[in-house]
Protein backbone atom coordinates (compact mmCIF):
# COMPACT_ATOMS: atom_id res chain seq x y z
CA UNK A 1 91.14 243.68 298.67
CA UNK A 2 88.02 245.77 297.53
CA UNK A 3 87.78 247.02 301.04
CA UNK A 4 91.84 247.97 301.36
CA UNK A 5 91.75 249.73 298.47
CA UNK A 6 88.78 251.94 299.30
CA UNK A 7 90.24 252.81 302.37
CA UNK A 8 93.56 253.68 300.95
CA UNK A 9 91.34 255.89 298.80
CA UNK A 10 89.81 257.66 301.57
CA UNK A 11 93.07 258.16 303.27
CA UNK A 12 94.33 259.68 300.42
CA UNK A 13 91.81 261.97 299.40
CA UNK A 14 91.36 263.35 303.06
CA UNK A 15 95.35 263.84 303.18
CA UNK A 16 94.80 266.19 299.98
CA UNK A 17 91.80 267.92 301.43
CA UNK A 18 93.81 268.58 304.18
CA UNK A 19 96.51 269.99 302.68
CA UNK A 20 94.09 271.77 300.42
CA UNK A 21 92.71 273.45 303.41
CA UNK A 22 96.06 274.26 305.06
CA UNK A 23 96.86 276.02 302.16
CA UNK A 24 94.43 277.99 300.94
CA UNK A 25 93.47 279.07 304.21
CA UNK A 26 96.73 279.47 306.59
CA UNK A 27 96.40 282.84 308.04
CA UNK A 28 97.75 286.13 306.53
CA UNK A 29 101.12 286.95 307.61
CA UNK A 30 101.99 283.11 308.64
CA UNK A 31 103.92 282.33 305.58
CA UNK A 32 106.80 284.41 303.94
CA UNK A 33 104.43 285.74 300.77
CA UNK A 34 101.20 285.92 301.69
CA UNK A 35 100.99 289.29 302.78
CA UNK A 36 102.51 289.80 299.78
CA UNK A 37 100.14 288.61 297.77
CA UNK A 38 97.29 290.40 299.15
CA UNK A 39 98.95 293.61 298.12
CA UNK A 40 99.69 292.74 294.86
CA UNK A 41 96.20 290.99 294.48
CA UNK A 42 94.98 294.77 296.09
CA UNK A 43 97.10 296.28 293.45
CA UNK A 44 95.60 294.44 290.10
CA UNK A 45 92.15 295.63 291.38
CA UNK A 46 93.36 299.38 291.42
CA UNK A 47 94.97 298.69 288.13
CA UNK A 48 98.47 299.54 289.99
CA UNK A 49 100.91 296.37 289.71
CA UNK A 50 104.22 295.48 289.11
CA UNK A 51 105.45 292.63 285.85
CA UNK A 52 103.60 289.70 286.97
CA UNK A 53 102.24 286.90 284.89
CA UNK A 54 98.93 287.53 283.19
CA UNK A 55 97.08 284.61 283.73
CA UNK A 56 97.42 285.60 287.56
CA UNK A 57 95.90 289.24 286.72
CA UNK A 58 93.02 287.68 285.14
CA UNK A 59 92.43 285.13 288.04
CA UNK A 60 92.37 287.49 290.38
CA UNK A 61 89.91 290.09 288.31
CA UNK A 62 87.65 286.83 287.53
CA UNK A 63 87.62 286.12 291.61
CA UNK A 64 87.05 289.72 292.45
CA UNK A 65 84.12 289.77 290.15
CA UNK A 66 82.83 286.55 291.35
CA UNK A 67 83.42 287.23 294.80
CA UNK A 68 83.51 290.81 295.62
CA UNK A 69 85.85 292.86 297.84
CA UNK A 70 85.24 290.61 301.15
CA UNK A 71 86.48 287.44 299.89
CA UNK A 72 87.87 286.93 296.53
CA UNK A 73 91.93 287.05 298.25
CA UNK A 74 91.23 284.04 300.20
CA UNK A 75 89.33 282.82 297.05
CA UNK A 76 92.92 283.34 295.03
CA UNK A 77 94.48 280.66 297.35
CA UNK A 78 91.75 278.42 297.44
CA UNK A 79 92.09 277.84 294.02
CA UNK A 80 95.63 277.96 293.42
CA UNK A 81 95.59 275.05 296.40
CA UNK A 82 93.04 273.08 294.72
CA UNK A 83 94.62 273.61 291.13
CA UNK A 84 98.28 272.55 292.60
CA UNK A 85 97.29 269.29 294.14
CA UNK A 86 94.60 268.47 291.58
CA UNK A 87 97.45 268.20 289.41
CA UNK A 88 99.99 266.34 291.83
CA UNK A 89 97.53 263.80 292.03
CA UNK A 90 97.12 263.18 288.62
CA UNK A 91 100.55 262.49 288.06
CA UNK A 92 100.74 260.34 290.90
CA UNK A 93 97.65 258.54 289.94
CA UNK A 94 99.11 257.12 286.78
CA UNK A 95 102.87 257.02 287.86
CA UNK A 96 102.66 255.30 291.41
CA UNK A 97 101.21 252.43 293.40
CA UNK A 98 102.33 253.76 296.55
CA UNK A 99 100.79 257.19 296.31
CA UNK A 100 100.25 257.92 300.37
CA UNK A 101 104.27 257.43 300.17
CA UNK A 102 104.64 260.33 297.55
CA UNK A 103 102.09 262.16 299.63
CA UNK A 104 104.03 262.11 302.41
CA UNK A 105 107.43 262.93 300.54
CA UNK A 106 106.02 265.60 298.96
CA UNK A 107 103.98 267.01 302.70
CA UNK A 108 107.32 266.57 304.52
CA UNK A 109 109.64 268.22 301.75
CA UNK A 110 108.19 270.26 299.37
CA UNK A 111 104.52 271.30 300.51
CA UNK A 112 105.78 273.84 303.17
CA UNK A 113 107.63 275.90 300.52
CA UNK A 114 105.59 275.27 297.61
CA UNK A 115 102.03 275.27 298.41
CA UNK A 116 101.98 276.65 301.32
CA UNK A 117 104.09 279.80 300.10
CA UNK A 118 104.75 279.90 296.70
CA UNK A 119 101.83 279.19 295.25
CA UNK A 120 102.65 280.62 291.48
CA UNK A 121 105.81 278.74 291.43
CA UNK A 122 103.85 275.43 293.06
CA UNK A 123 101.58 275.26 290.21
CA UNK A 124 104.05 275.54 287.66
CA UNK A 125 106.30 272.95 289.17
CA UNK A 126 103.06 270.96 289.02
CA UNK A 127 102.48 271.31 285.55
CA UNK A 128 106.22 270.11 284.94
CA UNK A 129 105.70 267.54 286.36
CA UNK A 130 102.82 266.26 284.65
CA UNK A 131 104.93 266.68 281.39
CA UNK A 132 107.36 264.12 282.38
CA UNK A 133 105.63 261.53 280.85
CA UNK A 134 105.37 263.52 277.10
CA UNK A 135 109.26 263.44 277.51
CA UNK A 136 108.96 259.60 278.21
CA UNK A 137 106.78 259.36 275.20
CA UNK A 138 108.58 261.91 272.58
CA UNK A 139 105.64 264.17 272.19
CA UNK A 140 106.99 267.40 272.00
CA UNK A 141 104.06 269.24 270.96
CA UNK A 142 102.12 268.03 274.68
CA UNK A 143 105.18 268.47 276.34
CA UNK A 144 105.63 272.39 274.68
CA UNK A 145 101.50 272.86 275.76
CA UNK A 146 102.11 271.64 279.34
CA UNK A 147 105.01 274.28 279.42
CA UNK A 148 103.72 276.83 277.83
CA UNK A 149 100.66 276.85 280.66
CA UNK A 150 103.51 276.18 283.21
CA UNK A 151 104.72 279.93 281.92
CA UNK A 152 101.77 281.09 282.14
CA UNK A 153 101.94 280.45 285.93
CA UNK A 154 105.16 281.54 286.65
CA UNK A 155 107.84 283.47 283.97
CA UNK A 156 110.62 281.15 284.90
CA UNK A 157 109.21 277.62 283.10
CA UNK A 158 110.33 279.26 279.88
CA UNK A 159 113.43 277.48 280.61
CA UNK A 160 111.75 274.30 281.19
CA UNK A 161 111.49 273.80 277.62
CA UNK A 162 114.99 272.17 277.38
CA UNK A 163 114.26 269.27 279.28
CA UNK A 164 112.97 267.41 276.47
CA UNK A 165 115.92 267.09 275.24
CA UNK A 166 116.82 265.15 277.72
CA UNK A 167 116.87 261.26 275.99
CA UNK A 168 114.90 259.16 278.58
CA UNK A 169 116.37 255.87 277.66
CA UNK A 170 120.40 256.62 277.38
CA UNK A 171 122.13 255.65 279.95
CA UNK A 172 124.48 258.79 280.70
CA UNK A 173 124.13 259.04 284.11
CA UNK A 174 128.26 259.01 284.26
CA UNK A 175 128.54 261.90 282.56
CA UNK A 176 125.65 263.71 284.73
CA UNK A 177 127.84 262.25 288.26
CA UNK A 178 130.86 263.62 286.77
CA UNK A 179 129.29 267.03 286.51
CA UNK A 180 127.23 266.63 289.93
CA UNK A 181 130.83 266.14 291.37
CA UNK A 182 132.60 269.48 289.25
CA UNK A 183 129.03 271.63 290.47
CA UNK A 184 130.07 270.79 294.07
CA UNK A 185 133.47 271.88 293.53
CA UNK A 186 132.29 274.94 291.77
CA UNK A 187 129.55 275.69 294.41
CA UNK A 188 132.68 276.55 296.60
CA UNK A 189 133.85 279.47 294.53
CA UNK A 190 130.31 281.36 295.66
CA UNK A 191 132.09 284.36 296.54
CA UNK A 192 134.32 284.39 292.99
CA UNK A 193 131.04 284.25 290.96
CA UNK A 194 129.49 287.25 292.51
CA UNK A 195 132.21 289.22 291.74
CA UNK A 196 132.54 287.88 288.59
CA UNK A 197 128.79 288.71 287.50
CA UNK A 198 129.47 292.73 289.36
CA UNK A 199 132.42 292.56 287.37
CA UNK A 200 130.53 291.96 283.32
CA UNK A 201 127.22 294.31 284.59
CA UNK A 202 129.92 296.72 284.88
CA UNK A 203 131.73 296.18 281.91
CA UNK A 204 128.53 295.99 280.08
CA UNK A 205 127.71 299.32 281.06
CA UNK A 206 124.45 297.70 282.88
CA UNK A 207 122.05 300.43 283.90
CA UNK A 208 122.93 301.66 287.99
CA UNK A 209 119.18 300.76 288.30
CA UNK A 210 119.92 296.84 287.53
CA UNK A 211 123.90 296.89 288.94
CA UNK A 212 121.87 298.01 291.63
CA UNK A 213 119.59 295.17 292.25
CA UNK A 214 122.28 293.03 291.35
CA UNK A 215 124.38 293.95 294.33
CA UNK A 216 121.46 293.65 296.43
CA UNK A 217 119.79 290.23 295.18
CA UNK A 218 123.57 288.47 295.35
CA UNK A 219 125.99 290.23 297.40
CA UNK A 220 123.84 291.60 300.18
CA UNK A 221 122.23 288.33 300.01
CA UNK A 222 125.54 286.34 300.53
CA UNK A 223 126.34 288.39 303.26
CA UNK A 224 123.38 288.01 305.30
CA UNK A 225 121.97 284.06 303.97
CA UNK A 226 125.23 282.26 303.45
CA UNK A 227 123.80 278.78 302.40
CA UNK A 228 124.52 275.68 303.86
CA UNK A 229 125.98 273.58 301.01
CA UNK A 230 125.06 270.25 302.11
CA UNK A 231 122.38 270.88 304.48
CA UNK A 232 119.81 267.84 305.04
CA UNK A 233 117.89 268.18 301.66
CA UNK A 234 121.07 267.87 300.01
CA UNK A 235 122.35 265.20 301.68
CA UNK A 236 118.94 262.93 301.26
CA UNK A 237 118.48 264.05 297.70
CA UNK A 238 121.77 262.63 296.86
CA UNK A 239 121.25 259.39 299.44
CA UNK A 240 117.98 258.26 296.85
CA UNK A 241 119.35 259.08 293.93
CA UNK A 242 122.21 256.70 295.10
CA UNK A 243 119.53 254.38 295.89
CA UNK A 244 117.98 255.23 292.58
CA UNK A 245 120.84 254.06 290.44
CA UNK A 246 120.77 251.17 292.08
CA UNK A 247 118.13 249.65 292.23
CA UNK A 248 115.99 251.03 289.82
CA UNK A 249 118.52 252.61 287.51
CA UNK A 250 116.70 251.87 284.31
CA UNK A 251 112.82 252.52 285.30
CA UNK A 252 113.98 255.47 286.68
CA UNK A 253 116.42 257.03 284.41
CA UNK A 254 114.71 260.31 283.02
CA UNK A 255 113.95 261.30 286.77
CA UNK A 256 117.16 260.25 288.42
CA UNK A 257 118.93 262.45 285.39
CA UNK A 258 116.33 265.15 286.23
CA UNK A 259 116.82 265.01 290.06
CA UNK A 260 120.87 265.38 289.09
CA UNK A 261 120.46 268.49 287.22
CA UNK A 262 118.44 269.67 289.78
CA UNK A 263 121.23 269.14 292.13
CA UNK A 264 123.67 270.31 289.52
CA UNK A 265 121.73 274.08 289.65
CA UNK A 266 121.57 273.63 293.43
CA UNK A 267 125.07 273.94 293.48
CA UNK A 268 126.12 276.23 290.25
CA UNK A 269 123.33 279.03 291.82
CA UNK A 270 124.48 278.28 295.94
CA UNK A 271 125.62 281.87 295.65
CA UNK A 272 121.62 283.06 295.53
CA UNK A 273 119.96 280.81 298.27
CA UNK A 274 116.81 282.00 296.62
CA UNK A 275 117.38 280.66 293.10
CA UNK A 276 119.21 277.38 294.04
CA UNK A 277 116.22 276.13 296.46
CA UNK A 278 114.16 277.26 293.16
CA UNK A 279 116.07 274.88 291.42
CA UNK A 280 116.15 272.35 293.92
CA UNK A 281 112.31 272.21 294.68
CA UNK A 282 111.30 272.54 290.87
CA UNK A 283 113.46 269.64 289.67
CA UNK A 284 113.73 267.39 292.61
CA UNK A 285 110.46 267.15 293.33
CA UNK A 286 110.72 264.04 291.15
CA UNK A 287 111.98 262.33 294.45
CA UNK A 288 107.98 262.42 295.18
CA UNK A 289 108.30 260.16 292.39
CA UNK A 290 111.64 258.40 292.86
CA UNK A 291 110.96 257.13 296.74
CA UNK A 292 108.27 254.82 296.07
CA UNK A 293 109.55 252.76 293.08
CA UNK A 294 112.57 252.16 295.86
CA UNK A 295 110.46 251.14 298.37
CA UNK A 296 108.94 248.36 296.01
CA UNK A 297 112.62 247.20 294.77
CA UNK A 298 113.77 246.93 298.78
CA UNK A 299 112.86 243.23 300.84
CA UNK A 300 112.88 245.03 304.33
CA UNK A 301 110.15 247.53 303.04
CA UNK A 302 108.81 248.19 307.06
CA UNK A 303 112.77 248.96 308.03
CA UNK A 304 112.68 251.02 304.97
CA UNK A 305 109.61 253.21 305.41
CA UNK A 306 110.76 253.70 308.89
CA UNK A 307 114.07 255.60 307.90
CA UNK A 308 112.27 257.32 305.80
CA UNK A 309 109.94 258.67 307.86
CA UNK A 310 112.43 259.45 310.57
CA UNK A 311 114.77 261.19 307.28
CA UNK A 312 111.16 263.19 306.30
CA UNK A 313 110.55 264.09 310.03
CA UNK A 314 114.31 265.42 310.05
CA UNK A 315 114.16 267.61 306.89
CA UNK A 316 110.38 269.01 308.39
CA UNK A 317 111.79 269.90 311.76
CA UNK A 318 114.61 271.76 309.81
CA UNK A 319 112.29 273.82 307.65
CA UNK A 320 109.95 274.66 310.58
CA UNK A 321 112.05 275.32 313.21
CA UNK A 322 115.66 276.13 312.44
CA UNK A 323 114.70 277.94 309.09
CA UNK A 324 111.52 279.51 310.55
CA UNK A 325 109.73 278.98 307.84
CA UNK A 326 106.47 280.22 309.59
CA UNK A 327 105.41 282.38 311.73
CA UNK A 328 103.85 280.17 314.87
CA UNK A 329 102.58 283.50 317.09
CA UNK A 330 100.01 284.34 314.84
CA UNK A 331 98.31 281.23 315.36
């Protein structure tokens, strides 16, 4: 048994050093932000940036100092790799006893977007969840630290602050279902929201600058990325929190009422394909921890892990080939 688990252990820890390594050092230009990055990281150096958070001004002076000119980019997302699944496995060291299985969920799903590309946002989402359990536990002042360093990361945590009022042991999940059901309805009125929102800027006497960026960030967007309402991710995030319910409606009810609401935003924000998949990978990456206490409940746990797999395989072909994630020719 000794021996099993030491190899498990091994396993594991070279699956993170992998990942580690695929992230911090995939080339420039293969990902969506990473050339990105380099400019703004060239930009904090000559004291010329943009609003962005400070914590990742001062990581990147601290790297250029340690590092010099040369290296101290690639240094940036070393550390942010390192940092993010540091963290990640953490959580999953105290949460689950089947933590390849939330490796993989989180590899197949999540760790092309987040780690691999948004590496501010990946931390943060991190952080969050590593403050589940302070919700679990009613300590508000851990829970308010963990999100306050969460902001730090990334601006858009502020928000996270709410979730602890979530109760974590009231069973309301009927009321969440009911609004899952009136956010799918609603998600179908896409076109009716935009106009609505052009509609109160305008009224508001919004600066052009803002209407502006407005009109580009939602109805230029719409035009050109009209989302998929119930594309794959969609349709397997709502399959295990089905299973969720189910079978493990009371171990799991803080997540399965988190992994709603994150389908609930999915849908109220489908008119920005940029802000719902925000939503969607920040508050279902619970189902990293929601798969595995499912795949202890279930008797046929080999015919189990096998559709899941095949479902994981599905959703990674989709995000690498039809959404061309990545950019393969650099390679």
């Amino acid at each position: 048994m000794k021996i099993k688990n030491l190899n498990m252990k091994i396993i594991n820890l070279t699956f993170l050093v992998i990942m580690i390594v695929l992230a911090g050092f995939r080339p420039l230009g293969f990902d969506a932000d990473s050339i990105g990055y380099f400019n703004i990281m060239e930009n904090i150096i000559n004291d010329n940036f943009d609003t962005i958070e400070v914590s990742f001004i001062y990581i990147v002076k601290i790297f250029f100092n340690l590092f010099g000119m040369d290296i101290y980019q690639r240094a940036v997302f070393v550390f942010y790799a390192v940092l993010n699944l540091f963290i990640l496995s953490k959580v999953l060291n105290r949460t689950t006893n089947y933590f390849f299985i939330s490796l993989l969920v989180y590899f197949f799903i999540f760790f092309p977007i987040l780690s691999m590309t948004q590496m501010r946002f990946s931390l943060g989402t991190a952080i969050f969840l590593f403050s589940i359990k302070d919700i679990q536990e009613r300590n508000f002042f851990n829970y308010t630290l963990k999100i306050f360093f969460a902001f730090l990361f990334h601006y858009t945590f502020a928000l996270f602050i709410l979730f602890y009022f979530l109760n974590p042991t009231k069973n309301s999940m009927s009321y969440f279902n009911f609004i899952l059901f009136i956010s799918f309805l609603f998600s179908f009125l896409k076109e009716k929201i935009v106009n609505l929102i052009l509609y109160i800027s305008h009224l508001l006497n919004v600066p052009e600058y803002f209407q502006n960026k407005i009109y580009i960030n939602l109805v230029q967007n719409l035009e050109v990325n009209s989302l998929n309402i119930l594309n794959i991710k969609i349709i397997f995030a709502l399959f295990i929190l089905y299973l969720s319910n189910k079978y493990v409606k009371n171990e799991n009810l803080l997540y399965n009422k988190i992994l709603t609401i994150g389908i609930i935003l999915y849908f109220l924000t489908s008119f920005s394909p940029t802000i719902a998949f925000r939503a969607y990978n920040s508050l279902c990456i619970v189902l990293i921890l929601i798969i595995p206490s499912i795949v202890a409940k279930i008797k046929e746990q080999s015919l189990s892990l096998g559709f899941l797999l095949l479902f994981l395989y599905l959703m990674f072909l989709n995000t690498m080939v039809r959404n061309s994630l990545f950019d393969w020719s650099i390679l």
